[in-house]
Protein backbone atom coordinates (compact mmCIF):
# COMPACT_ATOMS: atom_id res chain seq x y z
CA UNK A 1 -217.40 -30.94 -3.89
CA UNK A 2 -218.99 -32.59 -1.43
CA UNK A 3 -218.67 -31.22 2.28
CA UNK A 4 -217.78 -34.17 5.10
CA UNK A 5 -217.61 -31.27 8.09
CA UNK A 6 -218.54 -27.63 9.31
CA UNK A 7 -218.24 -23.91 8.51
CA UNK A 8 -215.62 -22.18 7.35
CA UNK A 9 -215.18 -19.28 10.00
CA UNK A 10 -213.98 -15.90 8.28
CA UNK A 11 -212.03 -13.47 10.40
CA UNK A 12 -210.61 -9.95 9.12
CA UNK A 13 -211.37 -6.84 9.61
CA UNK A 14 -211.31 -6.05 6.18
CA UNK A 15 -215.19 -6.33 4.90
CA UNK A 16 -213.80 -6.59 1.04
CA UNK A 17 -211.93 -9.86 1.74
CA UNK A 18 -215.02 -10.91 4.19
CA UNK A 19 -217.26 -10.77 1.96
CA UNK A 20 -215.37 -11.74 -1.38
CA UNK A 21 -214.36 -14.95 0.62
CA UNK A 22 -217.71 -15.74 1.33
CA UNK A 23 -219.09 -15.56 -2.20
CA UNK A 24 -216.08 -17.69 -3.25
CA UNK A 25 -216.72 -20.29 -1.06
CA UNK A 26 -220.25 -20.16 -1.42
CA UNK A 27 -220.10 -21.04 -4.96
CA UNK A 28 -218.03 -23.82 -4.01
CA UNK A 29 -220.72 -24.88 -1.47
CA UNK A 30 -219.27 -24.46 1.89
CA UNK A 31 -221.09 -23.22 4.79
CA UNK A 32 -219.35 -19.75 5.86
CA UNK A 33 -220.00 -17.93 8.20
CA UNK A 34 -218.04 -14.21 8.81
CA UNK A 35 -216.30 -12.16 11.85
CA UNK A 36 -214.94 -8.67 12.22
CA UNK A 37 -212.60 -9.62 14.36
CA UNK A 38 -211.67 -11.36 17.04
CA UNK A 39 -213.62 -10.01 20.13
CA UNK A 40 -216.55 -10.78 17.95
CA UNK A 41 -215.67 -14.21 17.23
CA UNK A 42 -214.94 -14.89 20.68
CA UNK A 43 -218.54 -13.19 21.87
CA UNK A 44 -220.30 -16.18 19.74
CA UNK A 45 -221.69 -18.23 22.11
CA UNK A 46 -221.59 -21.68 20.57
CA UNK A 47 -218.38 -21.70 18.59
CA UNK A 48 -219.03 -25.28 16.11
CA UNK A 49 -216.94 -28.16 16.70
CA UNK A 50 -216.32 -28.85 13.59
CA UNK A 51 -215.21 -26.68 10.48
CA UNK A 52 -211.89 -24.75 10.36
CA UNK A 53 -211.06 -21.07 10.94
CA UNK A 54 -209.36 -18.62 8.22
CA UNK A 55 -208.19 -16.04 9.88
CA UNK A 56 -206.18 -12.74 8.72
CA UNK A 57 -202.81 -11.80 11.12
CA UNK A 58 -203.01 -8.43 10.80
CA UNK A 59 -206.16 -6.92 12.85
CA UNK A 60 -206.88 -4.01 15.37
CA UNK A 61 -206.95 -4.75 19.07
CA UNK A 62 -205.63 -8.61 18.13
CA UNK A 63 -204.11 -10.50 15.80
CA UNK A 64 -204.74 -13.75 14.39
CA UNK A 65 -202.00 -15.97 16.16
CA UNK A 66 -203.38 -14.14 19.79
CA UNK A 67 -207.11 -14.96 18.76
CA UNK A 68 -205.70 -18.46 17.65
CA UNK A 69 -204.29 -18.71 21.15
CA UNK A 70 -207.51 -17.47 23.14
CA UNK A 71 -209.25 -20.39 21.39
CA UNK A 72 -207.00 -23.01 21.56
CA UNK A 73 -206.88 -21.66 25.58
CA UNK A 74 -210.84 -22.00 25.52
CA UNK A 75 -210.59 -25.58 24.19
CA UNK A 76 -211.47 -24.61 20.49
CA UNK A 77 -209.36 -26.81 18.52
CA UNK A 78 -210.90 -26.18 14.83
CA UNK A 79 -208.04 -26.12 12.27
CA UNK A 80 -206.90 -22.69 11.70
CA UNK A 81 -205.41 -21.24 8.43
CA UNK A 82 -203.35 -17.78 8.75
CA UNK A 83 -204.22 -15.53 6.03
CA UNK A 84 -201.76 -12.39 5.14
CA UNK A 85 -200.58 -9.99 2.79
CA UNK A 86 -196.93 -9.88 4.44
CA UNK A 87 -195.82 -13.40 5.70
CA UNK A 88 -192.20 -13.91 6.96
CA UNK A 89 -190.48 -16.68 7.78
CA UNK A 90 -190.73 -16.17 11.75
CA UNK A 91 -194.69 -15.59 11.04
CA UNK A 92 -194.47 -19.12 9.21
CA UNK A 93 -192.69 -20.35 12.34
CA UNK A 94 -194.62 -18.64 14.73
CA UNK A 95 -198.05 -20.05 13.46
CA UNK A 96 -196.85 -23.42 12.73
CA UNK A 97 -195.82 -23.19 16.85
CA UNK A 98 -199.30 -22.36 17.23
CA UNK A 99 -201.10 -24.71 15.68
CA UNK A 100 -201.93 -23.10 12.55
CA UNK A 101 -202.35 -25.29 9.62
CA UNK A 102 -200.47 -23.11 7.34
CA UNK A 103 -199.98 -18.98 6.17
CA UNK A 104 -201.02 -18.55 3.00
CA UNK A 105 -200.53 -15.24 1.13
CA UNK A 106 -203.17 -12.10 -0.17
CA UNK A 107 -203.94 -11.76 -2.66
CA UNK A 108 -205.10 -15.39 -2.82
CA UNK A 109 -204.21 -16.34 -6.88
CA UNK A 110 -203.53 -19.94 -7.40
CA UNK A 111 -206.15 -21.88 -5.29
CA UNK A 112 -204.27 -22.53 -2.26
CA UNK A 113 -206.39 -21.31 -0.01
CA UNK A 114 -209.21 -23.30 -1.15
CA UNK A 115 -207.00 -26.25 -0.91
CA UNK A 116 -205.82 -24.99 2.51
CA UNK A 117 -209.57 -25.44 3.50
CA UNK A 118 -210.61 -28.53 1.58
CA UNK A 119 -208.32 -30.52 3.91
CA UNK A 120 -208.62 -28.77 6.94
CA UNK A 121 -212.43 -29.61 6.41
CA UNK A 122 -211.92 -33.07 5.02
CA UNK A 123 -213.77 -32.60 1.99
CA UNK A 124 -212.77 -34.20 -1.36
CA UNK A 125 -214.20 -32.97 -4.97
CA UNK A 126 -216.47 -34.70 -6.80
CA UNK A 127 -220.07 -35.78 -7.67
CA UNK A 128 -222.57 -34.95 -4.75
């Protein structure tokens, strides 16, 4: 795979899925780069202007559509992917209102998420 544009940003509060994500997409050569949360994503002081954002919907002090919004509010348009154990329909609706790409389910089985990413970064597989 050849990457076109920047990091994937990780948000959850769960360090398991952090950190599992990261060695996944690693070994698929992106550039990723991990959060906590929110607060600490939004204490980075030079955000990138390019990659795309995976971020879980269910965190302490906010979730992942509010942390969406705080960035969209602070000019941050990166895509954004919703990541979940339990999504709904209104989640589905709710994201897709705020600009999420898409909610994609936990555990993550069948590649989608990797997908997700792929074209939120613009990257296509392939020689290097």
């Amino acid at each position: 795979m050849r990457k076109r544009t920047g990091p994937v940003l990780i948000v959850d509060d769960d360090a398991a899925v952090r950190h599992s994500l990261k060695f996944a997409l690693e070994l698929e050569g992106l550039d990723v780069r991990l959060y906590q949360d929110g607060a600490e994503l939004l204490r980075e002081a030079a955000l990138p202007r390019t990659g795309c954002l995976v971020v879980d919907y269910w965190m302490p002090g906010m979730d992942g559509l509010e942390l969406v919004g705080q960035l969209r509010d602070r000019a941050v348009d990166l895509p954004a992917i919703l990541i979940t154990a339990r999504p709904t329909d209104d989640l589905h609706r709710r994201a897709s209102h705020a600009g999420c790409r898409g909610v994609i389910e936990k555990p993550f089985e069948d590649g989608s998420l990797l997908d997700g990413i792929r074209d939120a970064l613009g990257t296509v597989q392939g020689p290097q």
